[in-house]
Protein backbone atom coordinates (compact mmCIF):
# COMPACT_ATOMS: atom_id res chain seq x y z
CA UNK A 1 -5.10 -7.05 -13.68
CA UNK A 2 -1.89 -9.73 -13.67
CA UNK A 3 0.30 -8.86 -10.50
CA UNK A 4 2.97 -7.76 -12.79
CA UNK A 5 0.50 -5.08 -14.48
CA UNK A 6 -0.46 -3.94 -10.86
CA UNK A 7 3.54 -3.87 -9.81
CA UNK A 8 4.24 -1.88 -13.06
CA UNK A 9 0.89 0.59 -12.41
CA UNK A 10 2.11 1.00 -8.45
CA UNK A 11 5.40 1.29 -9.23
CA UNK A 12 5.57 3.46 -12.51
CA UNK A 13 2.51 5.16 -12.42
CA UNK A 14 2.02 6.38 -9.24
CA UNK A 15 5.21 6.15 -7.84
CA UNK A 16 4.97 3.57 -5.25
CA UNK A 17 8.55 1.72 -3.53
CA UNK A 18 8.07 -1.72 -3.26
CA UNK A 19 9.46 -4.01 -0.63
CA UNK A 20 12.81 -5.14 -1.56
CA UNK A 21 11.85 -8.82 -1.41
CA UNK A 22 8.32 -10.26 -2.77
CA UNK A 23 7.05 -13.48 -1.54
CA UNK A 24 4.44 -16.12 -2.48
CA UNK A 25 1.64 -14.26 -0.21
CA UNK A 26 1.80 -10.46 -0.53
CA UNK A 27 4.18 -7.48 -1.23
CA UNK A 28 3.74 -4.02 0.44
CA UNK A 29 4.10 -0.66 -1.19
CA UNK A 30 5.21 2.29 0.23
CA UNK A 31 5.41 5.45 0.05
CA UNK A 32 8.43 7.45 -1.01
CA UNK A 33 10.41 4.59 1.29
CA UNK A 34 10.52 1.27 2.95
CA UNK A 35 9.38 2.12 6.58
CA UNK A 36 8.27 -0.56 8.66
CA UNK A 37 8.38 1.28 12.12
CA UNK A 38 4.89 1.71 13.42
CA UNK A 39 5.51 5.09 14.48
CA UNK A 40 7.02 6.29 10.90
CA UNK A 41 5.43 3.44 8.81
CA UNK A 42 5.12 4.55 5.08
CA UNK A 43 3.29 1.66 3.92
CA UNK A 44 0.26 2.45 1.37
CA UNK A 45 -0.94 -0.89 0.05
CA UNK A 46 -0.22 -4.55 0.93
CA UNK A 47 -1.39 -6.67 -2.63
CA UNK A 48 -2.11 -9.81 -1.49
CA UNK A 49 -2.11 -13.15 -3.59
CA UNK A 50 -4.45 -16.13 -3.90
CA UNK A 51 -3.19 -19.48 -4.18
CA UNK A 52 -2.86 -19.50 -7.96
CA UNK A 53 -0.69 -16.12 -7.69
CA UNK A 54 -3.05 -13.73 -8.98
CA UNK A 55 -4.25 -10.61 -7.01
CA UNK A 56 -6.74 -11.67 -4.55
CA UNK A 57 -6.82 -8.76 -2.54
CA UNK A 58 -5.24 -5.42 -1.59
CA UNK A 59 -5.20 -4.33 1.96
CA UNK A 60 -4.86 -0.07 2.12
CA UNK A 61 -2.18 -0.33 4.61
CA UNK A 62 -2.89 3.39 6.47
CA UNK A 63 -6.98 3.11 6.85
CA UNK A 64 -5.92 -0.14 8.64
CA UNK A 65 -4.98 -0.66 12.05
CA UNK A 66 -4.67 -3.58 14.80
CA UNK A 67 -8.08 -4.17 15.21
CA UNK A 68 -9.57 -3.57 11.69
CA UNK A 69 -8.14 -4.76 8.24
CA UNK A 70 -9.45 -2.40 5.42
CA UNK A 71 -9.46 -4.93 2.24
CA UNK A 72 -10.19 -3.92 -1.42
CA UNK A 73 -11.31 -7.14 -3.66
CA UNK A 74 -10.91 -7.69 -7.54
CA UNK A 75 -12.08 -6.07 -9.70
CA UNK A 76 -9.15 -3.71 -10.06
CA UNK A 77 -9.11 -0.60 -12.83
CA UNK A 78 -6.57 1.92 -12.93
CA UNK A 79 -8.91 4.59 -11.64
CA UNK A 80 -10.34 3.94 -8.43
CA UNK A 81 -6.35 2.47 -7.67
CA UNK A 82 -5.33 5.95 -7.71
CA UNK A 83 -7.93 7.48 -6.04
CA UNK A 84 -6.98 4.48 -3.06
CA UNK A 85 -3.92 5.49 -3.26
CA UNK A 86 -3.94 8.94 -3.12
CA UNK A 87 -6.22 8.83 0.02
CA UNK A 88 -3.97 6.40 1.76
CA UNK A 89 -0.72 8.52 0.62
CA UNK A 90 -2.71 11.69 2.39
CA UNK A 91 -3.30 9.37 5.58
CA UNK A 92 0.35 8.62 5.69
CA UNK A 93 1.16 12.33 5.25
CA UNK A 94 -1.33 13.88 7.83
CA UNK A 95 0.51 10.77 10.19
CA UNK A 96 3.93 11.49 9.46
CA UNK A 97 3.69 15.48 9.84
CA UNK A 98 1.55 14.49 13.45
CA UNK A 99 4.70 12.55 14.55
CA UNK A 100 6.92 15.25 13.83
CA UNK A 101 5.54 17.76 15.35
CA UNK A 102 5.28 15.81 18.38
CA UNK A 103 8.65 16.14 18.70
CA UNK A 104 9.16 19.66 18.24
């Protein structure tokens, strides 16, 4: 999968925001919207790229934390994207509804 058929499948097909500005190394997806905060972070998938450009890896963003990077390598199909995505979209939801009932 090129990195623009993976933007286009994140973006189109499963509804993922992308950061506003893409770089050389990687480009983050989010969900619903671009929030960085730790506390509120909606960040699904990081896609990281090799030196030639192409997708090296894909780092699921909400099963990762400071101490422990949760990587997915090539290959990449279409399927098992989703089914990473929608368990790291239901991580960032259980998160999100925590946080605000904390401050109920």
């Amino acid at each position: 999968m090129t990195p623009h058929q993976l933007h286009e499948f994140l973006t189109s097909s499963l509804g993922l925001v992308p950061e506003p500005v893409a770089n050389l190394v990687s480009r983050t997806y989010f969900y619903q919207r671009v929030e960085w905060h730790p506390r509120h972070s909606t960040r699904v998938f990081r896609v990281i790229y090799d030196a030639k450009g192409e997708v090296g890896r894909i780092q699921l963003c909400a099963s990762s934390d400071n101490n422990n990077t949760a990587l997915v390598s090539p290959p990449f199909d279409e399927t098992n994207l989703a089914q990473l995505a929608h368990a790291e979209i239901g991580k960032v939801e259980d998160r999100l509804k925590a946080r605000a009932s904390e401050s109920i």
